[in-house]
C-alpha atoms as a PDB file:
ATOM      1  CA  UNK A   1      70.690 -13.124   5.569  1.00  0.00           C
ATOM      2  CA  UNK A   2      73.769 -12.301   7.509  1.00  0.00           C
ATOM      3  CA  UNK A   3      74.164  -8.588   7.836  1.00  0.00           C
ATOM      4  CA  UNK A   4      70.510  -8.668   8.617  1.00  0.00           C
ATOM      5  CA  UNK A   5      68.138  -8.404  11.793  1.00  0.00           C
ATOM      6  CA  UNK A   6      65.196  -9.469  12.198  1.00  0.00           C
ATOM      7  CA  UNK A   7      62.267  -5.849  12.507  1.00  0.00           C
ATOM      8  CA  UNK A   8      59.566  -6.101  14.728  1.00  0.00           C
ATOM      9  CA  UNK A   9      56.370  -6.304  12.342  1.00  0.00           C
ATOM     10  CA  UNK A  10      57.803  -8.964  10.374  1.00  0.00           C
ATOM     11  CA  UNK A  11      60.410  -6.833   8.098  1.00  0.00           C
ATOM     12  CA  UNK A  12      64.146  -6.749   8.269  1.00  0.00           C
ATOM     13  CA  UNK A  13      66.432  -4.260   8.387  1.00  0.00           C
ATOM     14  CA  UNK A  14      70.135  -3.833   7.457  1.00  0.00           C
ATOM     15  CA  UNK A  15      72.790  -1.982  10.221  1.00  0.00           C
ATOM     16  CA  UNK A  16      73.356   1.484   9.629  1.00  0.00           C
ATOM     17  CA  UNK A  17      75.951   2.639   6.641  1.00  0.00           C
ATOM     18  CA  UNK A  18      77.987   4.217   9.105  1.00  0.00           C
ATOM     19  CA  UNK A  19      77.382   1.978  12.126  1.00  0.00           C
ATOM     20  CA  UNK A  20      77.175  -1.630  13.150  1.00  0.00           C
ATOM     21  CA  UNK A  21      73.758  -0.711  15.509  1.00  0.00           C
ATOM     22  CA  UNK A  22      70.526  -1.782  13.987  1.00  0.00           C
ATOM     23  CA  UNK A  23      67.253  -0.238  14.870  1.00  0.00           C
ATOM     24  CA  UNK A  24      64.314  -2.914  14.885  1.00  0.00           C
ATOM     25  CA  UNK A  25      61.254  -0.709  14.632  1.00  0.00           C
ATOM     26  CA  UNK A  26      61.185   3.476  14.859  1.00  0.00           C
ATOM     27  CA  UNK A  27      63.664   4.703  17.696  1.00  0.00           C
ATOM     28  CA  UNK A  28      63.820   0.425  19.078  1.00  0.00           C
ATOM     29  CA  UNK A  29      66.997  -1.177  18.921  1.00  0.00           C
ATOM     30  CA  UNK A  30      68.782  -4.393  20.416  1.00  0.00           C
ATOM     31  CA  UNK A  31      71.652  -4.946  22.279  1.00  0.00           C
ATOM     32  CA  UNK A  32      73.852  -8.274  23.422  1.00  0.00           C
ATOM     33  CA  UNK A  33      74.673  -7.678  27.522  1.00  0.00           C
ATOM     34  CA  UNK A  34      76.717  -9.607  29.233  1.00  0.00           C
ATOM     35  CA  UNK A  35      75.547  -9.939  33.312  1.00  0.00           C
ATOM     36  CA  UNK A  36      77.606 -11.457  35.970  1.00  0.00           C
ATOM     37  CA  UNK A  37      78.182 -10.893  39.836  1.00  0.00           C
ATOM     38  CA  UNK A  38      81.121  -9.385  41.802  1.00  0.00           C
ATOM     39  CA  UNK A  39      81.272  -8.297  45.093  1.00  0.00           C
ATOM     40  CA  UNK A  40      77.294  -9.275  45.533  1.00  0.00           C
ATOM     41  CA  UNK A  41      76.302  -7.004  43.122  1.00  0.00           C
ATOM     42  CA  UNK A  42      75.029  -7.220  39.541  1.00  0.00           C
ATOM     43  CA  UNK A  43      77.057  -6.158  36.675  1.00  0.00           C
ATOM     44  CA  UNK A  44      75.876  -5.725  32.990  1.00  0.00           C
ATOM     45  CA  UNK A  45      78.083  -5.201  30.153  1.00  0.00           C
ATOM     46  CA  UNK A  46      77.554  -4.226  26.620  1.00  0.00           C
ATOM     47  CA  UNK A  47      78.963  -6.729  24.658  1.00  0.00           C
ATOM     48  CA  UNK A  48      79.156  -5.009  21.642  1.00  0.00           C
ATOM     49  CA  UNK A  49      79.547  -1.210  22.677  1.00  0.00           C
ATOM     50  CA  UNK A  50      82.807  -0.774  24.832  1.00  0.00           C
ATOM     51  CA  UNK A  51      83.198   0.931  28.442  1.00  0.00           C
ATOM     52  CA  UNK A  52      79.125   0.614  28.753  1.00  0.00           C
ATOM     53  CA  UNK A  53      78.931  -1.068  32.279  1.00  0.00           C
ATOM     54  CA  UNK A  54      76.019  -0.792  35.017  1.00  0.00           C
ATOM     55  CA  UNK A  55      75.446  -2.216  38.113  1.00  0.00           C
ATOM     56  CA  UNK A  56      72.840  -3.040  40.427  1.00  0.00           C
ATOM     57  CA  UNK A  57      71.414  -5.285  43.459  1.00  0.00           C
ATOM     58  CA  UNK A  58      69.532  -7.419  41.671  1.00  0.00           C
ATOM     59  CA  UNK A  59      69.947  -9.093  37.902  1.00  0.00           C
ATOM     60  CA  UNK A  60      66.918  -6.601  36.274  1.00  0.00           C
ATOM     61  CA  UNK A  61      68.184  -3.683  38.033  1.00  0.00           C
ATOM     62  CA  UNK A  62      71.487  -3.864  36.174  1.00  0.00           C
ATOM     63  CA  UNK A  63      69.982  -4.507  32.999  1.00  0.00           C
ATOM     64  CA  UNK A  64      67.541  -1.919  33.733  1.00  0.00           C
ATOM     65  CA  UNK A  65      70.693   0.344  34.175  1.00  0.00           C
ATOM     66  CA  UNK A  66      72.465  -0.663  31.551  1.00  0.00           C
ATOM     67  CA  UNK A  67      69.637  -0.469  29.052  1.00  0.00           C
ATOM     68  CA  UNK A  68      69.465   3.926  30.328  1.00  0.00           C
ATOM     69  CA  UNK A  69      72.853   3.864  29.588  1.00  0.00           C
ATOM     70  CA  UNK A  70      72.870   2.679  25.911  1.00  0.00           C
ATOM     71  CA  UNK A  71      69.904   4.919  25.735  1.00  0.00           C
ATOM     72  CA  UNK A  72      71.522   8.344  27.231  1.00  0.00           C
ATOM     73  CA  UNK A  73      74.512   7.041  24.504  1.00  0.00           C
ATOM     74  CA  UNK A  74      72.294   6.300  21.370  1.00  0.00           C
ATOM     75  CA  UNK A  75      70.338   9.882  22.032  1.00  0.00           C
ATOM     76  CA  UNK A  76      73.796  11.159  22.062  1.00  0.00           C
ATOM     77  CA  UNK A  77      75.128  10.052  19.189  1.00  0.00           C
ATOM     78  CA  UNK A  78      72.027  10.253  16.899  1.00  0.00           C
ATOM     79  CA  UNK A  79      71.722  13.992  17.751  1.00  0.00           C
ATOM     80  CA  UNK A  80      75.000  14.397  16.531  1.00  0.00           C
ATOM     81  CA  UNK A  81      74.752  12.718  13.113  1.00  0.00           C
ATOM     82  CA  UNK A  82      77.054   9.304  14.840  1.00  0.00           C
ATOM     83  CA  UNK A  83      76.553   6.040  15.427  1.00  0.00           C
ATOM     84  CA  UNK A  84      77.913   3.438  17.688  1.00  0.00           C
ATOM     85  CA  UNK A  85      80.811   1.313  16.241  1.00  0.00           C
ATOM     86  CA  UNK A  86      80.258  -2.437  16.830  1.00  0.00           C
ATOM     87  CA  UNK A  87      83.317  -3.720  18.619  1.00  0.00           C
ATOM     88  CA  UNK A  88      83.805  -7.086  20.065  1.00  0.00           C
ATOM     89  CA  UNK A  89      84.011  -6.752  23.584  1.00  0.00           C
ATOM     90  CA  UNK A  90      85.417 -10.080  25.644  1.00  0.00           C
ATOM     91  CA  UNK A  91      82.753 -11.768  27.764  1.00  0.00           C
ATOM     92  CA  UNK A  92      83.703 -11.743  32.025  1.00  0.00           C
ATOM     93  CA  UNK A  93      84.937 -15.057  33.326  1.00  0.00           C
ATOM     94  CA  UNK A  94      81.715 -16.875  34.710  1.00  0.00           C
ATOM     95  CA  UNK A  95      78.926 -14.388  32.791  1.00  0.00           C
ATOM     96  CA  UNK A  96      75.785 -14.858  31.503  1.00  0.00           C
ATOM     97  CA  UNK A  97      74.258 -13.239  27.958  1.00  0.00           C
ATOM     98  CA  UNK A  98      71.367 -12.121  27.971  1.00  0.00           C
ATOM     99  CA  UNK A  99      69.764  -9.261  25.562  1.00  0.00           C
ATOM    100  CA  UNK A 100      68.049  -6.093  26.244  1.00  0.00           C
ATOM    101  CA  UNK A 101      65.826  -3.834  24.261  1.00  0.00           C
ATOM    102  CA  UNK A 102      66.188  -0.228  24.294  1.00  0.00           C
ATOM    103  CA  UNK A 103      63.260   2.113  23.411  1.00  0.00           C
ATOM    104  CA  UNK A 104      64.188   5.757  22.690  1.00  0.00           C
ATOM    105  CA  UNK A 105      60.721   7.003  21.647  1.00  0.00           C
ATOM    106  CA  UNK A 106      58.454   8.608  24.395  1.00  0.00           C
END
């Protein structure tokens, strides 16, 4: 099944022809984040999607952050017929993965 992601309702789907980002169910997709702290903030990386970085004061509020960034991107690059290139993106010394889902439907 590798190439494969699990869709919510109990289906799979397989990534995009043109791009390594899978959507789970209607406008829904999944991302790997890494999170770690610096300078007593928050910061959340996607580890899959380079130069997508958020901050914020508390753990949620920089995955909340993150998570409207991916968005504002995947918005972006749908409306222009594109889609986001999987690259491998090194984890931060000391940081945490965590996942994050990102809803694009109203």
């Amino acid at each position: 099944m590798a190439g494969t992601t699990r869709k919510a309702g109990g289906g799979f789907t397989e990534p995009d022809a043109q791009s390594d980002w899978v959507e789970h169910h209607d406008d829904t997709y999944r991302y790997p984040i890494y999170l770690f702290e610096r300078d007593g903030r928050f910061v959340a990386t996607a580890a899959t999607v380079p130069n997508v970085v958020a901050d914020g004061s508390t753990e949620d509020d920089a995955l909340t952050a993150v998570r409207g960034v991916l968005a504002d991107l995947l918005r972006a690059r749908k409306a222009g017929g594109e889609g986001l290139r999987r690259a491998d993106v090194q984890p931060p010394p000391d940081s945490a993965s965590r996942w994050v889902i990102v809803r694009l439907g109203g």
